[in-house]
Protein backbone atom coordinates (compact mmCIF):
# COMPACT_ATOMS: atom_id res chain seq x y z
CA UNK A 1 119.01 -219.60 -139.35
CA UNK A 2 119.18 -219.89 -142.83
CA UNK A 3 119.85 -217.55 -145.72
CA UNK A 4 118.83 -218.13 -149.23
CA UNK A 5 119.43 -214.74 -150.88
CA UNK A 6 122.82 -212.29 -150.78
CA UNK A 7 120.38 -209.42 -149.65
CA UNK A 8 119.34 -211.62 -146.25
CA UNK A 9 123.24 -212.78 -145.68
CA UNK A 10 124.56 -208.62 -146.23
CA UNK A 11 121.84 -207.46 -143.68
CA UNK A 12 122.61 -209.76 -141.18
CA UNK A 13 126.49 -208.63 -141.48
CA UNK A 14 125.21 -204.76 -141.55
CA UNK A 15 123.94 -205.72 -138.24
CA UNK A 16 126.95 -206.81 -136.97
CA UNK A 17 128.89 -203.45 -138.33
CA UNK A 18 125.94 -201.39 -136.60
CA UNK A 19 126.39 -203.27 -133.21
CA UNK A 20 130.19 -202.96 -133.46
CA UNK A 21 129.66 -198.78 -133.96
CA UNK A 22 127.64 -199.50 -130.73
CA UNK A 23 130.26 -200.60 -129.30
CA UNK A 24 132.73 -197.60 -130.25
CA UNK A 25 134.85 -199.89 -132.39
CA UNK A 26 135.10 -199.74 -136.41
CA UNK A 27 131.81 -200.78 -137.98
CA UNK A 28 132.67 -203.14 -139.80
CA UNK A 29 130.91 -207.46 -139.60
CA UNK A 30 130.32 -210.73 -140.99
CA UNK A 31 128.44 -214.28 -141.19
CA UNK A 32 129.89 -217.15 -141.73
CA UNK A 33 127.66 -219.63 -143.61
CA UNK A 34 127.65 -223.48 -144.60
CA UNK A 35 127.30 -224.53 -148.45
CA UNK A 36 123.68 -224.87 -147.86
CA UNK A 37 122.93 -220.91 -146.47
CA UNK A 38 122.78 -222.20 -142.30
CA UNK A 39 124.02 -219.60 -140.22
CA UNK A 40 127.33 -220.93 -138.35
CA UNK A 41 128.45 -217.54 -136.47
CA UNK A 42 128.27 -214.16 -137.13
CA UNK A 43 130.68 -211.79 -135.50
CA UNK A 44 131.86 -207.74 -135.54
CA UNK A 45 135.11 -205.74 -135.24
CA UNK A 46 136.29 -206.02 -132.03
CA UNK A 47 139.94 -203.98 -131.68
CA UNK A 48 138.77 -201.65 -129.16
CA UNK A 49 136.30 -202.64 -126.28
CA UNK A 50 135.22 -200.54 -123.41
CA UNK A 51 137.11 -197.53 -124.88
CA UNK A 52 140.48 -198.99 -124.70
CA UNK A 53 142.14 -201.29 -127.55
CA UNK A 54 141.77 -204.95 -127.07
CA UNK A 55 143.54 -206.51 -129.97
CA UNK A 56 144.08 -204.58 -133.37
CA UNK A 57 143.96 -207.54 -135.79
CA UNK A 58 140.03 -208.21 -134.55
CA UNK A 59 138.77 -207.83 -137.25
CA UNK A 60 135.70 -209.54 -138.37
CA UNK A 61 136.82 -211.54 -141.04
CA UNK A 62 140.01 -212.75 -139.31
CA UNK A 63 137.99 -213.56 -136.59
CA UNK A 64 135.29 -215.53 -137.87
CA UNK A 65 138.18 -217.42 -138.92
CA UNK A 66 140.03 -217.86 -135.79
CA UNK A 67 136.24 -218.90 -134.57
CA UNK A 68 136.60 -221.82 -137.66
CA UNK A 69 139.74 -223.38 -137.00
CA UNK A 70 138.94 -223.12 -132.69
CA UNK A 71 136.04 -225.00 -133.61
CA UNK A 72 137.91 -227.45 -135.26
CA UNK A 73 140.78 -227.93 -132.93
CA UNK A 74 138.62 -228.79 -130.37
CA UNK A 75 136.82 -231.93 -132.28
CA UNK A 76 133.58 -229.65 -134.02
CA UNK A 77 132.70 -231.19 -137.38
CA UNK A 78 132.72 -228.34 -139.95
CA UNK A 79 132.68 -228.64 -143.40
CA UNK A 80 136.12 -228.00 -144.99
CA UNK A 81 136.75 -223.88 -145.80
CA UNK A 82 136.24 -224.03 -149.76
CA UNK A 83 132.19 -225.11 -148.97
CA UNK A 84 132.08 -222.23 -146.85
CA UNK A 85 131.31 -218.18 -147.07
CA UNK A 86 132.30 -215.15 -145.33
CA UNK A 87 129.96 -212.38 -146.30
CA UNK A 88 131.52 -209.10 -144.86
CA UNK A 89 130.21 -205.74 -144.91
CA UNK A 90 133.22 -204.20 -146.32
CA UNK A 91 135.87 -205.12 -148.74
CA UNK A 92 138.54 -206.89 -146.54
CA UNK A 93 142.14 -204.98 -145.86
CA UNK A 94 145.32 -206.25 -146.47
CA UNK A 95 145.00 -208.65 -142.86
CA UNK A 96 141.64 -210.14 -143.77
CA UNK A 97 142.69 -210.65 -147.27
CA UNK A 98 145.38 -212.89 -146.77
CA UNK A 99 143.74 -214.68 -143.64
CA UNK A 100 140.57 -215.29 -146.64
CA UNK A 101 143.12 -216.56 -149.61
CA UNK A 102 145.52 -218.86 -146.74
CA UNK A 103 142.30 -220.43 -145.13
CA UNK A 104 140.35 -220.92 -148.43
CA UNK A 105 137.24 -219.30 -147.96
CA UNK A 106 134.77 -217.75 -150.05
CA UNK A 107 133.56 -214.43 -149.86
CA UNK A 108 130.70 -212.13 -150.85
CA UNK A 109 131.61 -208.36 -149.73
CA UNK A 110 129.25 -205.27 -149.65
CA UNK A 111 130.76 -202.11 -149.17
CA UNK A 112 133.74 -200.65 -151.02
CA UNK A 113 136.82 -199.42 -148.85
CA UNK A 114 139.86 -197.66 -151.34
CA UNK A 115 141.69 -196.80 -148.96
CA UNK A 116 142.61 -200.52 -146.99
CA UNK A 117 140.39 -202.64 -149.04
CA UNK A 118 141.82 -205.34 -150.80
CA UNK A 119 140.00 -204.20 -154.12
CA UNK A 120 141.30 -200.60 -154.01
CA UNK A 121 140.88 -200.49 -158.16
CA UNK A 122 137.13 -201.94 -157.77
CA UNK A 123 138.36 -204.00 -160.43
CA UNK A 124 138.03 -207.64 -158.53
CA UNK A 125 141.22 -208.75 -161.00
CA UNK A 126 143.69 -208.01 -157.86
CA UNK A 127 146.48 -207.58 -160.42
CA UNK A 128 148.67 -205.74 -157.68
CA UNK A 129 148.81 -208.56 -156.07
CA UNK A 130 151.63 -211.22 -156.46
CA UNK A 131 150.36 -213.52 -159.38
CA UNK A 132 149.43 -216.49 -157.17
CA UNK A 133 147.93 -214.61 -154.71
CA UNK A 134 145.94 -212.67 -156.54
CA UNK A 135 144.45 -215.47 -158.82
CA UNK A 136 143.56 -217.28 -156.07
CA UNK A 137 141.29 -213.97 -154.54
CA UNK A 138 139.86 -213.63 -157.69
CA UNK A 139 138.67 -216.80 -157.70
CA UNK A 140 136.97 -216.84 -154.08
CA UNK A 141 136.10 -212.72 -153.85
CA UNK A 142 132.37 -211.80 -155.10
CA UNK A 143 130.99 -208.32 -155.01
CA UNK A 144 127.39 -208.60 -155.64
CA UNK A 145 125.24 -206.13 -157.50
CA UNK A 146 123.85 -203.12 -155.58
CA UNK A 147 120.37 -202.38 -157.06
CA UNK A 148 119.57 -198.58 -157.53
CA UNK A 149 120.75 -195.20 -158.53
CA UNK A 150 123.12 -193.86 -156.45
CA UNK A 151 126.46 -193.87 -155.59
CA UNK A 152 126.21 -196.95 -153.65
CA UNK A 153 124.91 -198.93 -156.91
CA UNK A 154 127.09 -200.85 -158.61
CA UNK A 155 127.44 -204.09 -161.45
CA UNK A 156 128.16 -207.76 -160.02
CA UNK A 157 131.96 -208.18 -160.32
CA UNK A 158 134.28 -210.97 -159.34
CA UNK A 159 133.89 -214.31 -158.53
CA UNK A 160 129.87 -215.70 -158.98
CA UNK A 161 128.08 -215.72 -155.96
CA UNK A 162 127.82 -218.88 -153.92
CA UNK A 163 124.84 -221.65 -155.66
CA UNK A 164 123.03 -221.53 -153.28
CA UNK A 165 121.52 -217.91 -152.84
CA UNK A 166 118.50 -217.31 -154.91
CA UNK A 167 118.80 -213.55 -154.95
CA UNK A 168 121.85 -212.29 -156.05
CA UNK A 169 121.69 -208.46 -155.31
CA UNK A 170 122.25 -206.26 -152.18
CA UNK A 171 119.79 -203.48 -151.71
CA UNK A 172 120.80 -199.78 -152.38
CA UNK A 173 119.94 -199.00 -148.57
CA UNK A 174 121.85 -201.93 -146.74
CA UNK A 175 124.57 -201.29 -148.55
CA UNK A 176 124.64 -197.45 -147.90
CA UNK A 177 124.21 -198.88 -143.82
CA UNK A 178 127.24 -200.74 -144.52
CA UNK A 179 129.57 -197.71 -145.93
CA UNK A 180 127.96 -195.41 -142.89
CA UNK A 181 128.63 -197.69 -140.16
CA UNK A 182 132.53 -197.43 -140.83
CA UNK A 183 132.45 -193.84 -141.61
CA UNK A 184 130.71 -192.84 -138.99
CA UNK A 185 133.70 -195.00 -137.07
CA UNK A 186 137.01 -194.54 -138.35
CA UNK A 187 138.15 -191.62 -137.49
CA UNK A 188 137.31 -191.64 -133.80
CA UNK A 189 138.63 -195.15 -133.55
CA UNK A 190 142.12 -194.37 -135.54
CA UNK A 191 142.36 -191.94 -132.83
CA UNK A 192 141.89 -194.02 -130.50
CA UNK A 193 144.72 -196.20 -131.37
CA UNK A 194 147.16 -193.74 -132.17
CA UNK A 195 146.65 -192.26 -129.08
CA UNK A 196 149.84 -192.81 -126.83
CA UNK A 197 152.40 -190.88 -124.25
CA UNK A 198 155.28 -188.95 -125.57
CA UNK A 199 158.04 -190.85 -126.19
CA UNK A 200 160.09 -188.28 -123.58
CA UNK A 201 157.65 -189.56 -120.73
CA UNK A 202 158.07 -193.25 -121.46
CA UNK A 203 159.68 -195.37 -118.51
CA UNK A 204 162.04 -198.08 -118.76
CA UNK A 205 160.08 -201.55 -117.74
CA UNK A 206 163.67 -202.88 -116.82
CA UNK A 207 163.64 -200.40 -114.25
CA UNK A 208 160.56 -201.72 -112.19
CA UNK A 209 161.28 -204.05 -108.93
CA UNK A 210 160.87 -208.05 -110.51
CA UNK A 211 157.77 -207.31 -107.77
CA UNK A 212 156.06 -205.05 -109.47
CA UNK A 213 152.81 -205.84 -110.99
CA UNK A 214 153.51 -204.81 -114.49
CA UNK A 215 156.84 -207.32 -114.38
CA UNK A 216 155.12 -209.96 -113.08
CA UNK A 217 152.22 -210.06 -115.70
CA UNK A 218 154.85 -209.53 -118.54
CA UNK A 219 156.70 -212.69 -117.43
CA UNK A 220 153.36 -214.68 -116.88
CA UNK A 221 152.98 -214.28 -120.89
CA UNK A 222 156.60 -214.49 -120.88
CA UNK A 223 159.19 -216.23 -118.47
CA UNK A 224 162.19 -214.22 -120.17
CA UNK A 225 160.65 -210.96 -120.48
CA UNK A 226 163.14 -208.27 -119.68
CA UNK A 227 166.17 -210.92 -119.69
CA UNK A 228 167.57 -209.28 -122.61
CA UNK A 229 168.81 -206.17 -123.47
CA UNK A 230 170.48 -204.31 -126.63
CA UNK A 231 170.74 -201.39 -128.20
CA UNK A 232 167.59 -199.89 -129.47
CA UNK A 233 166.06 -200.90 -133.05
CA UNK A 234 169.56 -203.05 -133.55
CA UNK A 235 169.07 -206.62 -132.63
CA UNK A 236 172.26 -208.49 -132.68
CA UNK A 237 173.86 -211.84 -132.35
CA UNK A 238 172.96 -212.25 -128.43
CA UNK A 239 169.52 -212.41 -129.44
CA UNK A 240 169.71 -215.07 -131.39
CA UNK A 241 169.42 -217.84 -128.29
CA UNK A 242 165.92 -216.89 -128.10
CA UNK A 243 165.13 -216.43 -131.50
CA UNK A 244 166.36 -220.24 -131.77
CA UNK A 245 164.34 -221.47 -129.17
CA UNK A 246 161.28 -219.90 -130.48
CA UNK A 247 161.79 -221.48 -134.08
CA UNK A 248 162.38 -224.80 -132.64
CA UNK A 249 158.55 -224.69 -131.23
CA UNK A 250 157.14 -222.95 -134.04
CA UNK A 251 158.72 -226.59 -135.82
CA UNK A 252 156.93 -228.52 -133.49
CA UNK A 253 153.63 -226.58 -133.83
CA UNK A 254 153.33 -227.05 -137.38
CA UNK A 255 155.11 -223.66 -138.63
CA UNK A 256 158.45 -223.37 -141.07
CA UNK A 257 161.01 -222.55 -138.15
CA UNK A 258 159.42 -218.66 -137.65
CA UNK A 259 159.06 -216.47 -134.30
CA UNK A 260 158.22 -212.69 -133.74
CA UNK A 261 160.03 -210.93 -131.07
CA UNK A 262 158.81 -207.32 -129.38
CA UNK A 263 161.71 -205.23 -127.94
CA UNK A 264 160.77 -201.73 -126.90
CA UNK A 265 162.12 -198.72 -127.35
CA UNK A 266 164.99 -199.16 -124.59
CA UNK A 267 166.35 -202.08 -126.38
CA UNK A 268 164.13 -204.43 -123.76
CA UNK A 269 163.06 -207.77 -125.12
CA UNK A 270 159.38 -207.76 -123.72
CA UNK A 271 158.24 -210.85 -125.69
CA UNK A 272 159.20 -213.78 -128.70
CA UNK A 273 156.61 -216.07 -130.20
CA UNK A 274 156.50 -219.11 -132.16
CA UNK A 275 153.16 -219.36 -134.80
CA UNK A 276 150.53 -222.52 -133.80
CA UNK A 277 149.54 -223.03 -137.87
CA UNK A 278 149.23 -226.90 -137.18
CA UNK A 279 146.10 -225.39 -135.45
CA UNK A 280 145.27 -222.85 -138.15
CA UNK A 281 146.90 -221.28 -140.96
CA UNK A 282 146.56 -217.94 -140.12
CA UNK A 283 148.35 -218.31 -136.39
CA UNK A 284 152.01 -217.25 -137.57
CA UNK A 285 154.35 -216.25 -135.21
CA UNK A 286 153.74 -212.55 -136.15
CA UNK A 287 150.27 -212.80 -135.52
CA UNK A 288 150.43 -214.26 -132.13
CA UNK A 289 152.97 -211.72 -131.39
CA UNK A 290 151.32 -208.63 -131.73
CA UNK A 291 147.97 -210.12 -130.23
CA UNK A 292 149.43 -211.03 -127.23
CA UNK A 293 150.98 -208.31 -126.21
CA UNK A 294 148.17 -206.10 -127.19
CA UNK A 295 145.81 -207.74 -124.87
CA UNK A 296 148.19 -208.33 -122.10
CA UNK A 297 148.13 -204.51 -121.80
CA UNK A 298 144.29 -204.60 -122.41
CA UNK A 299 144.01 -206.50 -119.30
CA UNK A 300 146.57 -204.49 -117.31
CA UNK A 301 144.37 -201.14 -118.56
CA UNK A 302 140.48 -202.92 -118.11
CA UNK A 303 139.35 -201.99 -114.87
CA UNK A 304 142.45 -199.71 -113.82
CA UNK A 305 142.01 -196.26 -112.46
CA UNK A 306 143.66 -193.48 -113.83
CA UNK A 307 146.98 -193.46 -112.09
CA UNK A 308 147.56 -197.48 -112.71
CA UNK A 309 146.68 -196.98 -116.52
CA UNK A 310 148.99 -193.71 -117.31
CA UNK A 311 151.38 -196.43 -115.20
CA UNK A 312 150.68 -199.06 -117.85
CA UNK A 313 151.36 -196.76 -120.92
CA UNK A 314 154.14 -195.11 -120.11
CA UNK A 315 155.97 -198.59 -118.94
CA UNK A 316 154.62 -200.85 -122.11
CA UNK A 317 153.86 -198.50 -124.84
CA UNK A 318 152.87 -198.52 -128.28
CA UNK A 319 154.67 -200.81 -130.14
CA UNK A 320 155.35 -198.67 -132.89
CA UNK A 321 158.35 -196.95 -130.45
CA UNK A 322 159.75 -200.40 -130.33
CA UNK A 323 160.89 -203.10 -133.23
CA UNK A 324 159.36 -206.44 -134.26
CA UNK A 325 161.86 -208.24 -135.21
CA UNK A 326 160.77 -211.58 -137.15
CA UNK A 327 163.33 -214.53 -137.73
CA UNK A 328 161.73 -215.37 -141.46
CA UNK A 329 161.42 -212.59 -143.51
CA UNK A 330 158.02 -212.10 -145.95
CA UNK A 331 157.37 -213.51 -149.23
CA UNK A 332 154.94 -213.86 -151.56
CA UNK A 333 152.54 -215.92 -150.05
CA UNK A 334 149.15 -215.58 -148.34
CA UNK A 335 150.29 -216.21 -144.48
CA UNK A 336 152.83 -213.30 -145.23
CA UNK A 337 150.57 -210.90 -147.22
CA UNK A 338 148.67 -211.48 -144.44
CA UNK A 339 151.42 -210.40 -141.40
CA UNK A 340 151.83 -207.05 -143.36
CA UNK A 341 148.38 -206.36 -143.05
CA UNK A 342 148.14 -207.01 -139.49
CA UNK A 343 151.46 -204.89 -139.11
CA UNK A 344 149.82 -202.24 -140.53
CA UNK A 345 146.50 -202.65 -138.33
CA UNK A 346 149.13 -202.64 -135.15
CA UNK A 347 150.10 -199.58 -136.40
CA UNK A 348 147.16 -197.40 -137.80
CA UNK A 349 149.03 -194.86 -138.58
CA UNK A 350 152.63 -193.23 -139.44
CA UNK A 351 155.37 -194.32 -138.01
CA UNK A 352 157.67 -192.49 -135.78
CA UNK A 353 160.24 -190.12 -137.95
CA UNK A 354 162.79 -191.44 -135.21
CA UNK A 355 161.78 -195.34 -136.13
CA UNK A 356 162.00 -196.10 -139.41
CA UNK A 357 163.12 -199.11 -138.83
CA UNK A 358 160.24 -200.22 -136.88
CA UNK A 359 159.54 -204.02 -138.75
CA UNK A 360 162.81 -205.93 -139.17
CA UNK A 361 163.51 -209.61 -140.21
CA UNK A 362 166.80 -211.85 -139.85
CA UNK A 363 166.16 -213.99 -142.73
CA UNK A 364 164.94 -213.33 -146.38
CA UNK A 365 162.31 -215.40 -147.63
CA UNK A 366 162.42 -213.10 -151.27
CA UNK A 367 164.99 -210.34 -152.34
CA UNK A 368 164.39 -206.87 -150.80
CA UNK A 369 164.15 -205.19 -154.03
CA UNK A 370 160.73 -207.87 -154.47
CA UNK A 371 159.68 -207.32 -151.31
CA UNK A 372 159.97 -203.19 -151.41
CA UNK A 373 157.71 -203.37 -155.07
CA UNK A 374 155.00 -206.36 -153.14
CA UNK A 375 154.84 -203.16 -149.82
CA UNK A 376 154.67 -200.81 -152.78
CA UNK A 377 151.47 -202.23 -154.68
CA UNK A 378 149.81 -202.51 -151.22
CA UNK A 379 146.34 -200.51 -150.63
CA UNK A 380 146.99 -196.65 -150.09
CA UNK A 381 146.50 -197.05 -146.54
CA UNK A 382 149.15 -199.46 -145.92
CA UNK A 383 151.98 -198.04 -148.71
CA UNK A 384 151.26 -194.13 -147.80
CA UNK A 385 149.94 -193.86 -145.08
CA UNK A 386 151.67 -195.96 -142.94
CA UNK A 387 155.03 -196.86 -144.72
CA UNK A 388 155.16 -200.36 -144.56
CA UNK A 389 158.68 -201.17 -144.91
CA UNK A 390 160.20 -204.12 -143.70
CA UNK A 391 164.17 -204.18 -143.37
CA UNK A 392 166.54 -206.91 -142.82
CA UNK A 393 168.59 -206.64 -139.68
CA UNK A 394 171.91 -204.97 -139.49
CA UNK A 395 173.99 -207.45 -137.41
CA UNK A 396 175.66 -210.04 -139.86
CA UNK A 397 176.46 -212.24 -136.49
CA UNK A 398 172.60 -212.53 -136.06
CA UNK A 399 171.97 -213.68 -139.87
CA UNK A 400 175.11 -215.76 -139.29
CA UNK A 401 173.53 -217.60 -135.96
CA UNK A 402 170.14 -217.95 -137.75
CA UNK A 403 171.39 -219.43 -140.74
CA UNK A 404 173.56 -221.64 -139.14
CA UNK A 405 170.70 -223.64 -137.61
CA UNK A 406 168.38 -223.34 -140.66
């Protein structure tokens, strides 16, 4: 298929958004297109499936990305990301954003989202942004004109749109289809994810008999699951073995010496990952951390009965009782703007009064005081709703052992 106007391209991703509501996820989706208009894939939201949450950075845009660089790994000629468009039905968050700016796409957006959007101001100037960052957005992010009278109308602002659309302007009623599809999702879907056991009726994994199902498909993802154990939320210097061995591989698969770990909220380490960005740039370690171990309990909850899944939640539980603890901290970058977005999709809402200290990092990458003011000018969402507030770790043994080997 081919597209030759912005109206055509927006529909087809309105389609998408309506088939993800369909689907009881957020209504939110996208095309990716070639520099001539051809249709390459066009995908939807996909964080909850079958009324349970499959992976809570699936969003569109960062998929149709993942798509891209899959395609690529595995021999597919594609032209390189700068010839190519995302069109997505709403403004990208915080995730999307920085997947869009480190893969080098362009993008033509129709609906307007203040709240996790990217262009919160509706300004398309991005001047929250760290300087770099947000030139380079500016310079790939169009928002078309929406012809008509209403609230949904709007001027062109932004980057131009892509040469080779004829008509530059989204209709007043697809892009009204494209604001209703996520409203008439959000809320019951941010329920949805927030939705968890009490943290008084959580079980300790460490507990269960090495037998036990649960165990064994924790160790499957992750031979040393449950091998370590500290005190809750304060990673120390016995970590660190791990930590090193994950950095080493991240090396070796194209990453800066970076891993994620997951310990719950009984001090269990439940899983550490290195990134894979020598496949893509958007595959940090963070990023594979919090996917993984969101759909290994997918696939421990698909299909279960009632008993096995209240089983399943009260022995792996919401990560935001737990601590990610990353070895690199965040900077200013894309790839990093981009992990504090997909934090803040992991955790959809507030944090836990008793877990501030929820995201945690060994070393810094920028000063804390210029990291606080970056989480600070984030969309509403991310900086009020949520808290994002990453911390370095306590432990000056674990800094010590890090730094040692850096």
């Amino acid at each position: 298929m081919k597209l030759i106007d912005v109206q055509a391209a927006v529909a087809l991703a309105a389609s998408e958004a309506v088939a993800a509501k369909t689907h009881g996820t957020f209504g939110v989706g996208g095309v990716l297109l070639d520099q001539h208009g051809n249709v390459l894939k066009s995908l939807h939201n996909m964080v909850v499936k079958g009324g349970l949450v499959f992976d809570p950075t699936a969003h569109g845009e960062r998929q149709l990305i993942d798509w891209y660089f899959a395609e690529r790994a595995r021999g597919v000629r594609l032209p390189a990301p700068h010839e190519l468009t995302l069109v997505t039905s709403l403004d990208p968050c915080a995730m999307c954003a920085g997947a869009i700016a480190a893969a080098g796409f362009n993008v033509v957006v129709a609906a307007e989202d203040p709240i996790a959007g990217i262009d919160m101001d509706a300004s398309a100037r991005f001047a929250q942004l760290p300087p770099a960052l947000g030139s380079r957005l500016a310079a790939q992010m169009c928002y078309p004109a929406v012809r008509g009278v209403s609230t949904y109308a709007r001027a062109a602002r932004g980057a131009p749109a892509p040469p080779f659309f004829i008509g530059k302007t989204i209709h007043e009623a697809t892009q009204a289809l494209c604001s209703l599809a996520l409203e008439a999702t959000a809320d019951k879907v941010q329920q949805l994810l927030q939705r968890d056991v009490a943290p008084d009726q959580h079980g300790d994994p460490a507990t269960l008999p090495p037998s036990h199902p649960l165990v064994r498909k924790l160790k499957c993802l992750y031979p040393q699951a449950l091998s370590w154990r500290g005190a809750p939320h304060a990673p120390d210097a016995s970590l660190a073995p791990l930590l090193l061995a994950a950095m080493a591989q991240d090396r070796a698969q194209g990453g800066d010496g970076d891993c994620a770990a997951l310990i719950d909220g009984f001090g269990n380490l439940l899983l550490v990952t290195p990134g894979r960005r020598r496949q893509s740039p958007i595959l940090t370690a963070f990023m594979e951390c919090t996917r993984q171990y969101a759909q290994l309990r997918y696939q421990l909850l698909v299909d279960a009965d009632g008993e096995r899944q209240a089983l399943v939640q009260r022995y792996l539980g919401h990560p935001k009782h737990g601590t990610f603890v990353l070895a690199r901290g965040f900077d200013d970058g894309a790839a990093s703007f981009m992990d504090l977005g997909a934090y803040g999709s992991t955790m959809e809402g507030p944090l836990p009064l008793s877990n501030p200290a929820q995201l945690q990092y060994v070393l810094p990458r920028m000063a804390a005081a210029q990291l606080e003011a970056l989480c600070a000018r984030m969309p509403p969402l991310y900086r009020e709703v949520i808290g994002v507030a990453p911390r370095q770790v306590a432990d000056g043994d674990l800094i010590a052992a890090l730094a040692r080997h850096d």
